[in-house]
N, C-alpha and C. Protein backbone atom coordinates (compact mmCIF):
# COMPACT_ATOMS: atom_id res chain seq x y z
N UNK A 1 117.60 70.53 68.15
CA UNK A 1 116.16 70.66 68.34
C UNK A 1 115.63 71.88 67.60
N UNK A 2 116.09 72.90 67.69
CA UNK A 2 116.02 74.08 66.85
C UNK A 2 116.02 73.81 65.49
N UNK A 3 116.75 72.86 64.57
CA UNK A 3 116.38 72.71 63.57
C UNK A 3 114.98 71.93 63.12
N UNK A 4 114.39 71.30 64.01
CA UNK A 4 113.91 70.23 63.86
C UNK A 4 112.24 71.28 64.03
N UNK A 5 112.62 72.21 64.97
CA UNK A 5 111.86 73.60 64.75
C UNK A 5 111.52 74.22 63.50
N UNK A 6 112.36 74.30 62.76
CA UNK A 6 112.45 74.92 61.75
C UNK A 6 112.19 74.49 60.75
N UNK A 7 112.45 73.26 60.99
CA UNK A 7 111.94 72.30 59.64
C UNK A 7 110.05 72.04 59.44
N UNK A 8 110.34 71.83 61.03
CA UNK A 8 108.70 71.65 60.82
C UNK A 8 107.65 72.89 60.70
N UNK A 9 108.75 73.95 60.86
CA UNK A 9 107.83 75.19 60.96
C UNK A 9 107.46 76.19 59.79
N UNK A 10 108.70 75.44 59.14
CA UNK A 10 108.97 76.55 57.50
C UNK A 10 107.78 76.23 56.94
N UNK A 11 106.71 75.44 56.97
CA UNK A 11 105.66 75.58 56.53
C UNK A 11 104.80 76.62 56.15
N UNK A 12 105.18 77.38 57.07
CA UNK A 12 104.96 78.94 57.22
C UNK A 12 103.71 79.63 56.05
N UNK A 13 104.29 80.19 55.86
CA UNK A 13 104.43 80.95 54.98
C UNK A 13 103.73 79.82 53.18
N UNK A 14 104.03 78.80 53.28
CA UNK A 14 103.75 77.87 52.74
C UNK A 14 102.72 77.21 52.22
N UNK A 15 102.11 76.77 53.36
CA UNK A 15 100.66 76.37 54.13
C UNK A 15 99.63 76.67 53.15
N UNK A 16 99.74 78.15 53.64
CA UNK A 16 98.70 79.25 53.39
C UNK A 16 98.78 79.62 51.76
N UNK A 17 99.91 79.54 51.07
CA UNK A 17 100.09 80.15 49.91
C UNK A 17 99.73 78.93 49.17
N UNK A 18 100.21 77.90 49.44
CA UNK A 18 99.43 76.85 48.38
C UNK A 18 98.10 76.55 48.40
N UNK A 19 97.09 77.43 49.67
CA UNK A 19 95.65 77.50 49.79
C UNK A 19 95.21 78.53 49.47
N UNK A 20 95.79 79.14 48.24
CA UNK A 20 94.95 80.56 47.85
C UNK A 20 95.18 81.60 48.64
N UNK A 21 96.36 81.48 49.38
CA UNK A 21 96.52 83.08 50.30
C UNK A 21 96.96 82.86 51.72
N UNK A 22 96.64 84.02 52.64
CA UNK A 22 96.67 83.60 53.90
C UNK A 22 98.13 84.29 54.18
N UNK A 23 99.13 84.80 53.18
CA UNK A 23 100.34 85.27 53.91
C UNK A 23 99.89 87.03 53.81
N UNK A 24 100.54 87.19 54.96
CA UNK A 24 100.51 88.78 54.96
C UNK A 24 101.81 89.55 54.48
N UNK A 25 101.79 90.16 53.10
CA UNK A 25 103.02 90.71 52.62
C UNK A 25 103.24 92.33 52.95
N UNK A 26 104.38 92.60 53.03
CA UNK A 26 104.63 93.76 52.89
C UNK A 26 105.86 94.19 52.02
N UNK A 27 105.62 94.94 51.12
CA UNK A 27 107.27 95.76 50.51
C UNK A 27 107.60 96.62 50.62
N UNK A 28 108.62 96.82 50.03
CA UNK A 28 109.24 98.31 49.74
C UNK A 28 110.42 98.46 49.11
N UNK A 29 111.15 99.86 48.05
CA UNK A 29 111.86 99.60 47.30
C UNK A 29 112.57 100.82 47.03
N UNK A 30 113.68 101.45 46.36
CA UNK A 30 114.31 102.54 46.40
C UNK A 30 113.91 102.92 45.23
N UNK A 31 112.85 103.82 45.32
CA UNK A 31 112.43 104.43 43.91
C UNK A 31 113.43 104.88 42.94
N UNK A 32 114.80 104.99 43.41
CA UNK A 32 115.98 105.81 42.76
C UNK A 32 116.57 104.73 41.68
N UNK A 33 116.36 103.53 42.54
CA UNK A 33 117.13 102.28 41.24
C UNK A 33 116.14 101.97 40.55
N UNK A 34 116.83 102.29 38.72
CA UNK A 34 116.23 102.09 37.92
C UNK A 34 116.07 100.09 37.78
N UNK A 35 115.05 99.78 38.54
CA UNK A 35 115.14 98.04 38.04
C UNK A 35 114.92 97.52 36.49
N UNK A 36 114.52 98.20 35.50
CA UNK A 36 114.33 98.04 33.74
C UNK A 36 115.70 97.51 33.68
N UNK A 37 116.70 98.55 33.97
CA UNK A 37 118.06 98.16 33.55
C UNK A 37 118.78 96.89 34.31
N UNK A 38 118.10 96.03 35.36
CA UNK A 38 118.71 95.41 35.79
C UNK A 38 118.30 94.03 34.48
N UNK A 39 119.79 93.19 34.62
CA UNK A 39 119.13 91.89 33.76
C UNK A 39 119.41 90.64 34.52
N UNK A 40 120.79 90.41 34.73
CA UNK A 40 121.16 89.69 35.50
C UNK A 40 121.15 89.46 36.60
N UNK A 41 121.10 88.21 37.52
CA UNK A 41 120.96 87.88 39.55
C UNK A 41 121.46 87.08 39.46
N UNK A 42 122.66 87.22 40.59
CA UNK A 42 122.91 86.00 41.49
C UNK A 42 122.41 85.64 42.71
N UNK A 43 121.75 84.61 43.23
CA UNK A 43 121.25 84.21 44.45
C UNK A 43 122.47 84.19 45.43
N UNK A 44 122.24 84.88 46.52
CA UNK A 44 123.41 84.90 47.59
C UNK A 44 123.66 83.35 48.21
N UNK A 45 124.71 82.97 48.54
CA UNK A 45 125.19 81.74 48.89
C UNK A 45 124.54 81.66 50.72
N UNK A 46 124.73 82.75 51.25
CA UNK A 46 124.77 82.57 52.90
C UNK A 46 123.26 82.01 52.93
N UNK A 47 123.13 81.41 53.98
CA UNK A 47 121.87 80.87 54.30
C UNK A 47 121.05 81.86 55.43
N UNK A 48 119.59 81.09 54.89
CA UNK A 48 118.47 82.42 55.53
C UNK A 48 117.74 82.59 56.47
N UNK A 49 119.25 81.21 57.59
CA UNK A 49 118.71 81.76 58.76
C UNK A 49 118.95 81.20 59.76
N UNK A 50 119.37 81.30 61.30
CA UNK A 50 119.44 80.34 62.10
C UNK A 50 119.14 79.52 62.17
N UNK A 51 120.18 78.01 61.85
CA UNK A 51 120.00 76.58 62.13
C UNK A 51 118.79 75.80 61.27
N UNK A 52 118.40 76.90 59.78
CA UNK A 52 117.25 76.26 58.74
C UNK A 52 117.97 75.39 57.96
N UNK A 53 117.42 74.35 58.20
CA UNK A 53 118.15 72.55 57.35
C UNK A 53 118.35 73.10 56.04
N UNK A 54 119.81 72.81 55.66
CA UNK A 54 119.86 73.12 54.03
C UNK A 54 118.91 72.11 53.22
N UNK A 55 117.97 71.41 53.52
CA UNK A 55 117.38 70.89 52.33
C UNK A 55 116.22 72.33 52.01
N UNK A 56 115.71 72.82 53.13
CA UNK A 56 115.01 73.82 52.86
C UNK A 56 115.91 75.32 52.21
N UNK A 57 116.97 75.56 53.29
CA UNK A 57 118.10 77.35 52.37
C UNK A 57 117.85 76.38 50.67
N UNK A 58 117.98 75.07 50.13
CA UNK A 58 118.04 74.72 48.51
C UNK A 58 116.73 75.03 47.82
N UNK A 59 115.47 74.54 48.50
CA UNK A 59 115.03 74.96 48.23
C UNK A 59 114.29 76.36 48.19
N UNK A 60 114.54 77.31 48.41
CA UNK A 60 114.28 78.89 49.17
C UNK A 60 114.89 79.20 47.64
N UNK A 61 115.91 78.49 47.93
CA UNK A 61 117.30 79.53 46.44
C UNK A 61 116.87 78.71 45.55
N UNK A 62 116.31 77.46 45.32
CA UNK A 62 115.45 77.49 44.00
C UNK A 62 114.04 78.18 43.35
N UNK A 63 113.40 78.72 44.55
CA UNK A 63 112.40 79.26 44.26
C UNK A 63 112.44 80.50 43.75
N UNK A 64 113.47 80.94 44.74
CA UNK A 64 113.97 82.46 44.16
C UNK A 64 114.73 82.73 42.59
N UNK A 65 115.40 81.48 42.40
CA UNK A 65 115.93 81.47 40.66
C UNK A 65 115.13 81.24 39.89
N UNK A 66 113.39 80.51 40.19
CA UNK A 66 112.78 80.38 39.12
C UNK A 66 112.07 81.48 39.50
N UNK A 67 111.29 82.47 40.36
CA UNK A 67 110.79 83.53 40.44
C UNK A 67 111.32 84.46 39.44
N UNK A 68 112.87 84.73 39.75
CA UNK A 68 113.43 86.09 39.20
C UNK A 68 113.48 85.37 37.35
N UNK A 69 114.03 84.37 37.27
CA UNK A 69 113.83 83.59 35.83
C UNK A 69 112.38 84.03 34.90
N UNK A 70 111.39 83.81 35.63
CA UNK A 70 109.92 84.12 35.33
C UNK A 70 109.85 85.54 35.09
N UNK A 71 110.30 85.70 35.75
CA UNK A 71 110.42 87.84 35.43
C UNK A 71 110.97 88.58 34.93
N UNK A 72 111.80 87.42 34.07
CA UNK A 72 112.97 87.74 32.96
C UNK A 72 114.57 88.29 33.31
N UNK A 73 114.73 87.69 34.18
CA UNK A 73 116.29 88.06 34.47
C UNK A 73 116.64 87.30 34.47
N UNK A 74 118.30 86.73 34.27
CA UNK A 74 119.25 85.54 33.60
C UNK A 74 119.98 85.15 35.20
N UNK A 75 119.80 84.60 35.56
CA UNK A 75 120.96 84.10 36.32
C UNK A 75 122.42 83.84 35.77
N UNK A 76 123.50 84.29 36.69
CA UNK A 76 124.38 83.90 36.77
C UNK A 76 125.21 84.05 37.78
N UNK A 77 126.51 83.03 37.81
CA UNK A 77 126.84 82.28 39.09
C UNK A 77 127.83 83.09 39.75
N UNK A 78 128.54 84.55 39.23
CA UNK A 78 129.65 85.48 39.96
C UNK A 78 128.84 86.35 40.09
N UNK A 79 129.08 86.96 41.20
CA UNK A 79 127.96 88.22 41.72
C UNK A 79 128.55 89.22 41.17
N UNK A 80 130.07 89.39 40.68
CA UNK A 80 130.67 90.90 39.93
C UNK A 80 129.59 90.55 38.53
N UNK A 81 129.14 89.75 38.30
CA UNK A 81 128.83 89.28 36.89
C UNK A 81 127.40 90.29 36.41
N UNK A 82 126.47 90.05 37.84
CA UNK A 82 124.91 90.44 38.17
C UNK A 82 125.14 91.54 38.27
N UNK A 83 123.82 92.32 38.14
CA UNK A 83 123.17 93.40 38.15
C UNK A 83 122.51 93.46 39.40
N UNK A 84 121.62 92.54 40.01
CA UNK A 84 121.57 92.79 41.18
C UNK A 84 121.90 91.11 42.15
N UNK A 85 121.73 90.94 43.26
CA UNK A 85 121.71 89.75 44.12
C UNK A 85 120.89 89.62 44.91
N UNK A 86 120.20 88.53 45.01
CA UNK A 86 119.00 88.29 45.41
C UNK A 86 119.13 87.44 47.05
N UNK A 87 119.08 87.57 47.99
CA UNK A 87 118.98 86.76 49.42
C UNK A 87 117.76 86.93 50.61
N UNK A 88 117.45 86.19 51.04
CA UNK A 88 116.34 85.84 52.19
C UNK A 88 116.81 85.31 53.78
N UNK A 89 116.00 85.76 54.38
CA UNK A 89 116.27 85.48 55.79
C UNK A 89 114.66 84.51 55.97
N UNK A 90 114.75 84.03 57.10
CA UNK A 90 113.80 83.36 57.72
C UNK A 90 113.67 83.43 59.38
N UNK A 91 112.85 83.87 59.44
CA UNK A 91 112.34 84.08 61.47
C UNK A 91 111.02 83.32 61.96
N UNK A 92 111.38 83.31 63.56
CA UNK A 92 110.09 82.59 63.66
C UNK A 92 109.64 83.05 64.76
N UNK A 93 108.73 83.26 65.65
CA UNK A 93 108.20 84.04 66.91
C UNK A 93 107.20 83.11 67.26
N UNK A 94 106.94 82.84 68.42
CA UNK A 94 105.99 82.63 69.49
C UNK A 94 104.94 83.91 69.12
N UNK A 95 103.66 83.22 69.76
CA UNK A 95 102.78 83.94 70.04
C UNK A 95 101.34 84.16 71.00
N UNK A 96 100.99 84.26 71.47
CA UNK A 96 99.69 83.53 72.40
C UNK A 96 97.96 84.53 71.67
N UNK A 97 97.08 84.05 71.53
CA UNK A 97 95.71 84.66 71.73
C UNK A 97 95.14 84.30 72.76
N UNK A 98 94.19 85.41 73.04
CA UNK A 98 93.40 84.56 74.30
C UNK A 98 91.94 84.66 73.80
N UNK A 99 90.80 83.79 73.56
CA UNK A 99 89.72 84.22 73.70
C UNK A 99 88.91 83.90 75.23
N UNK A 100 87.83 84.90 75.43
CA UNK A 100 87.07 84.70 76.62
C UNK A 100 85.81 84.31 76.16
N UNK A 101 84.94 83.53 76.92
CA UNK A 101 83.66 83.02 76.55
C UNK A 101 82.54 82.89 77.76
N UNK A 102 81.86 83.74 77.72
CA UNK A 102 80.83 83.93 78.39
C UNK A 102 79.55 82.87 78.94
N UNK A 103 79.11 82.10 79.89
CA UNK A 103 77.83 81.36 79.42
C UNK A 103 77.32 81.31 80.95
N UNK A 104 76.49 80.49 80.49
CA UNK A 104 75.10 80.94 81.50
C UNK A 104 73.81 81.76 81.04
N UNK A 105 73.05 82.14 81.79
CA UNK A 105 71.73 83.17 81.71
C UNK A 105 71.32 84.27 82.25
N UNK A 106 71.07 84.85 82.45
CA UNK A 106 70.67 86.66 83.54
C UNK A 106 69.22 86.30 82.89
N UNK A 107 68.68 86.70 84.28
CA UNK A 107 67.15 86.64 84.42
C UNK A 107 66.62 87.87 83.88
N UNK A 108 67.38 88.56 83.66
CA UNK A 108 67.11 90.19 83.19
C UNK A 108 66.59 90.03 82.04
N UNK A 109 65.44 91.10 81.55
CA UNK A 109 64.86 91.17 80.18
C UNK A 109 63.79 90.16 80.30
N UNK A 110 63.60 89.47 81.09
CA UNK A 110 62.26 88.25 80.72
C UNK A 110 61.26 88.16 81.26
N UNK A 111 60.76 89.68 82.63
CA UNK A 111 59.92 89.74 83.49
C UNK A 111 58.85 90.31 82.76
N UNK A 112 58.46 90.97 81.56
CA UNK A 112 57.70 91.37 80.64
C UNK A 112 57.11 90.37 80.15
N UNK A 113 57.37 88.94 79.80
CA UNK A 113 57.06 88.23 78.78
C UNK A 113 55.84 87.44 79.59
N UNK A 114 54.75 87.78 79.37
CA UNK A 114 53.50 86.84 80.04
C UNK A 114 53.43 86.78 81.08
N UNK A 115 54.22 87.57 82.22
CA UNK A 115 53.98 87.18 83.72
C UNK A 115 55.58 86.63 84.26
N UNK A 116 55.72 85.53 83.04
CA UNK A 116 56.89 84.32 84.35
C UNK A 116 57.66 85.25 83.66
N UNK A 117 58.90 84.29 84.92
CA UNK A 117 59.70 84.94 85.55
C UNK A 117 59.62 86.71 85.93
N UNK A 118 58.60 87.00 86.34
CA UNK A 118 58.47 88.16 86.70
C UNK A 118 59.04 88.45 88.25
N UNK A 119 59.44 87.56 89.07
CA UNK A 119 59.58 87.22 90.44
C UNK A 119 61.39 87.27 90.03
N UNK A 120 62.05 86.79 89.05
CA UNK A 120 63.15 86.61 88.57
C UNK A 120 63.72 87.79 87.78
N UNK A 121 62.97 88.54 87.56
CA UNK A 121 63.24 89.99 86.40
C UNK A 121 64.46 90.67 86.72
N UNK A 122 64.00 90.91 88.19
CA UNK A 122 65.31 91.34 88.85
C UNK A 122 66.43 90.56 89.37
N UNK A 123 66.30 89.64 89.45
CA UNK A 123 67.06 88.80 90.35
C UNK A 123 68.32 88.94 89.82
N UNK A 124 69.71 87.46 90.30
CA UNK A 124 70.61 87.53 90.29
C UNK A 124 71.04 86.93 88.80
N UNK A 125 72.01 87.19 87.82
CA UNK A 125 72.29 86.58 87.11
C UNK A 125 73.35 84.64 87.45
N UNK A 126 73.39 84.24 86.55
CA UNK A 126 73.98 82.98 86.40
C UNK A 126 74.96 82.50 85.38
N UNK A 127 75.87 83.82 85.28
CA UNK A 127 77.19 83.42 84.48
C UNK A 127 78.86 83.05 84.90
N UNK A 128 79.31 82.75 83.43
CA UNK A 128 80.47 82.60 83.96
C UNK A 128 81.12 82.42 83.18
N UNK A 129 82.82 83.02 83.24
CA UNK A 129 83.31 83.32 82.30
C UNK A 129 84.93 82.41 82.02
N UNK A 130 85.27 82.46 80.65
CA UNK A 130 85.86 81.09 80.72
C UNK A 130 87.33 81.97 79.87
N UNK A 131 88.30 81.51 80.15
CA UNK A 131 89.38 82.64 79.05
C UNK A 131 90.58 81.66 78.63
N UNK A 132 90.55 81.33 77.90
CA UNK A 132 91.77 80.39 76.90
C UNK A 132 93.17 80.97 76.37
N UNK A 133 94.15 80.29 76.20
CA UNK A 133 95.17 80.69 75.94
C UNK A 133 95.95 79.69 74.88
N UNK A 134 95.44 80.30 73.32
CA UNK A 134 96.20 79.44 72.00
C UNK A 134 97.38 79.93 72.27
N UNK A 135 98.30 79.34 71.72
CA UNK A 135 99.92 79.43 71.41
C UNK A 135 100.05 78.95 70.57
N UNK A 136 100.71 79.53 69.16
CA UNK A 136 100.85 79.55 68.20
C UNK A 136 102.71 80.34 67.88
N UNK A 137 102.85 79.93 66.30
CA UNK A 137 104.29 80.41 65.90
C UNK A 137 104.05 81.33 64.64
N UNK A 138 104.12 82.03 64.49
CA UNK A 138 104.21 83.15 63.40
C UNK A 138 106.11 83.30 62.68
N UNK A 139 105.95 83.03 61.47
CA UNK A 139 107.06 82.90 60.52
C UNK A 139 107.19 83.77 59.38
N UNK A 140 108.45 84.48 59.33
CA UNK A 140 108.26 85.74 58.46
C UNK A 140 109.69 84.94 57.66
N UNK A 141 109.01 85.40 56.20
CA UNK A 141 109.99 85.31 55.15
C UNK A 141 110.53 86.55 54.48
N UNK A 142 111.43 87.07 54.59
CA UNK A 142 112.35 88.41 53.86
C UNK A 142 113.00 88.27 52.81
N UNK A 143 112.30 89.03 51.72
CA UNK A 143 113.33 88.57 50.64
C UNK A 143 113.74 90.06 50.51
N UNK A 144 115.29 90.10 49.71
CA UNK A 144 115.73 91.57 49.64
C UNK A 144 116.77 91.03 48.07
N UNK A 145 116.72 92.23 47.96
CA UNK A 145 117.39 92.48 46.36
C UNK A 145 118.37 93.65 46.59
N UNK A 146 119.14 93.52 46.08
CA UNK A 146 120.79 94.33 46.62
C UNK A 146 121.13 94.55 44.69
N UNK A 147 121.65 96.15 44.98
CA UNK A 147 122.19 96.12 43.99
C UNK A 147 123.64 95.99 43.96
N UNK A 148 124.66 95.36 43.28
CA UNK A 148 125.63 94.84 43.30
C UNK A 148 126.44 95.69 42.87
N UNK A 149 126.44 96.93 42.26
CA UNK A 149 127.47 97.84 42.03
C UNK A 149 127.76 98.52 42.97
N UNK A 150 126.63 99.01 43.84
CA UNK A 150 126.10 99.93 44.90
C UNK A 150 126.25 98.88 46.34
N UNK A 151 126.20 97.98 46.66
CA UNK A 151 126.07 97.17 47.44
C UNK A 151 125.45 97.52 48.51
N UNK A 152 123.84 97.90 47.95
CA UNK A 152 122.52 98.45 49.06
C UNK A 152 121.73 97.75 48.90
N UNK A 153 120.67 97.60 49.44
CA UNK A 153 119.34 96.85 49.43
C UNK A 153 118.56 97.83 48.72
N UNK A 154 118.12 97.55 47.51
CA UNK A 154 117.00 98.45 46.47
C UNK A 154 115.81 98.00 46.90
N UNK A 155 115.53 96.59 47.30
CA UNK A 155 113.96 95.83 47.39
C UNK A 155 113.92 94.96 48.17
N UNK A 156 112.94 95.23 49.03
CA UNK A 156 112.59 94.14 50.10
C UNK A 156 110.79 93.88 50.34
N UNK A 157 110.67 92.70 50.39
CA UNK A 157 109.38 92.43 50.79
C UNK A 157 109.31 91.08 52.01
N UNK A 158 108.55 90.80 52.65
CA UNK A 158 108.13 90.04 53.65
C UNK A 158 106.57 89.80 53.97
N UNK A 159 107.01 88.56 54.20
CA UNK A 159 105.55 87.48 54.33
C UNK A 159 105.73 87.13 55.42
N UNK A 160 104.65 87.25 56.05
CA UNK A 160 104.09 86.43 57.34
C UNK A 160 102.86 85.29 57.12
N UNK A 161 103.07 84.47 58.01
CA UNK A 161 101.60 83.51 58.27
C UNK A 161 102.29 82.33 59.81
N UNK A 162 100.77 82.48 60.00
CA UNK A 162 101.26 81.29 61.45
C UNK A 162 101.61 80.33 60.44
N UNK A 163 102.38 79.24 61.53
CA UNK A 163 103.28 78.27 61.15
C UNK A 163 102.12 77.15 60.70
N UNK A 164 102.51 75.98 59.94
CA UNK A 164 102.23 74.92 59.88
C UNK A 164 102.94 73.60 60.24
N UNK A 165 102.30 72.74 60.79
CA UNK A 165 103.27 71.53 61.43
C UNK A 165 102.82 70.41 60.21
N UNK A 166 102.53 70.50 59.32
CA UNK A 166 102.13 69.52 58.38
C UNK A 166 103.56 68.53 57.71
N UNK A 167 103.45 67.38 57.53
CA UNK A 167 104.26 66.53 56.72
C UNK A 167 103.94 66.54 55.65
N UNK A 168 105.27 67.07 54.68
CA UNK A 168 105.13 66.76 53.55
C UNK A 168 106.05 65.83 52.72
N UNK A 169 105.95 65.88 51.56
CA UNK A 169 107.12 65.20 50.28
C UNK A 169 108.14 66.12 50.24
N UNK A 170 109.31 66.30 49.77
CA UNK A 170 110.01 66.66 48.82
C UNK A 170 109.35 67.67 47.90
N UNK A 171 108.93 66.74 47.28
CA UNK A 171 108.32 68.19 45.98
C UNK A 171 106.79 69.02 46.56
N UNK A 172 106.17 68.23 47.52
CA UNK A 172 105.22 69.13 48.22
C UNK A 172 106.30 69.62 49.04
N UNK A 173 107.31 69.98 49.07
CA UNK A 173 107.65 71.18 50.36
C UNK A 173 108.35 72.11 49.15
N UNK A 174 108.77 72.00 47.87
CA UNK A 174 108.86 72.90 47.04
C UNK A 174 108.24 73.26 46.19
N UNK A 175 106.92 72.77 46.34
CA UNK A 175 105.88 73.36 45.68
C UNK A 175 105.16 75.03 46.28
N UNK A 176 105.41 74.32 47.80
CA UNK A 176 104.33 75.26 48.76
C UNK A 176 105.69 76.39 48.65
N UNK A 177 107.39 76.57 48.92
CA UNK A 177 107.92 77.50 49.09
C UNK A 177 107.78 78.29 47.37
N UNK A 178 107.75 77.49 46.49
CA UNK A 178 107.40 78.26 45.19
C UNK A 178 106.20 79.27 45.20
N UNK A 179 105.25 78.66 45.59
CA UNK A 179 104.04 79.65 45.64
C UNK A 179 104.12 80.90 46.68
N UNK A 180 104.85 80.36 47.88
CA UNK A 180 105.54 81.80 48.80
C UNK A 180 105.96 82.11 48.22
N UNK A 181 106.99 82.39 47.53
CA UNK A 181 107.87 83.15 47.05
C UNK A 181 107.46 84.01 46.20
N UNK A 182 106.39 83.48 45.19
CA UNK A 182 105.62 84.15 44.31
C UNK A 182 105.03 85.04 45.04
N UNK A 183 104.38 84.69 45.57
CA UNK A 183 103.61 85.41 46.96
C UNK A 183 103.87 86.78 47.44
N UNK A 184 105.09 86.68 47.77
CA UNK A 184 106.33 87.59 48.76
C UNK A 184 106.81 88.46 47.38
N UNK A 185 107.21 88.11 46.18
CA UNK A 185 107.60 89.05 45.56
C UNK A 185 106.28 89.21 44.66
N UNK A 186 105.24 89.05 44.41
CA UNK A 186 104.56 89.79 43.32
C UNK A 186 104.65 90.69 43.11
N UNK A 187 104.78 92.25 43.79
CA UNK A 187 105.44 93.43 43.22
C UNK A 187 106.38 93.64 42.53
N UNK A 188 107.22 92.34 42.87
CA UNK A 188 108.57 92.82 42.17
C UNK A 188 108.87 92.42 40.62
N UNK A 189 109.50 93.45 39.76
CA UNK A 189 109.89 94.72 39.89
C UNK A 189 109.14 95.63 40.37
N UNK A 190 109.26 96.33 40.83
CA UNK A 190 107.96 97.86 41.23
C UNK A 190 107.95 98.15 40.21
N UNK A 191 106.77 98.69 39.36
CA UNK A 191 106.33 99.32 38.56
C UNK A 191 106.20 98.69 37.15
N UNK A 192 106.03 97.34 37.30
CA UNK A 192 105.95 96.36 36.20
C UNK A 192 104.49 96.19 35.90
């Protein structure tokens, strides 16, 4: 059932990025590693995340080989080989909002206006208040970049967006993680 979670939820992050936005990114990076000198990545093999259907960890690690590809680094397939290694996690959280909504009338303020309700000016109000409870899933994507000589994390960034339950294709579900991904790393390299 948990996968079936996940499948429908990886939308995430997704959703929103193939609609012009909507993910909330954050990065950060070890100013000390020179990234110019990096050329080569290998995409890490482990998967990115509790019980996420490998049709999605394939596509995640394709998005990430044509990202870093686009940004001019070579893939290749031994990690002694790379310069750095590239891997992602995937999470998902519950969440609740509540809004409250006010309605009704207060007789207050209307004993000025021509006379009426002048008998009512003071009187009792007639509200009432109403308070809801959305539940929603919020899905964070982590991508991190490790340097492979050093075997540290130089770069990490993460995307958030509530979930989406939408059905898609095949190539609409690697369309939308392509545009996350883009998304999630646009900084990267720092200082490009």
């Amino acid at each position: 059932m948990k996968a079936v979670q996940y499948a429908a939820g990886f939308a995430l992050v997704l959703a929103g990025a193939a609609c012009g936005g909507g993910i909330s990114v954050t990065s950060d990076w070890d100013p000390s590693f020179d990234f110019a000198q990096a050329e080569t990545f290998v995409v890490l093999g482990e998967t990115g995340g509790d019980d996420l259907p490998a049709l999605q960890d394939a596509r995640v690690k394709t998005a990430l080989s044509k990202i870093m590809e686009a940004k001019g680094f070579r893939e290749v397939t031994d990690t002694s080989m790379a310069d750095v290694a590239v891997g992602y996690q995937f999470t998902s959280d519950q969440r609740s909002s509540f809004q409250t909504v006010n309605t009704g009338w207060s007789s207050y303020g209307y004993g000025g206006y021509g006379g009426w309700y002048r008998y009512g000016a003071y009187g009792p109000s007639m509200t009432t208040s109403r308070t809801t409870e959305r539940r929603y899933e919020v899905g964070a994507l982590m991508i991190a970049i490790f340097d492979t000589e050093a075997r540290a994390m130089v770069y990490h960034s993460t995307g958030t967006k509530e979930l989406s339950r939408d059905q898609l294709s095949p190539d609409e579900w690697q369309q939308r993680i392509d545009y996350a991904v883009e998304d999630i790393m646009i900084d990267f390299p720092p200082g490009s």
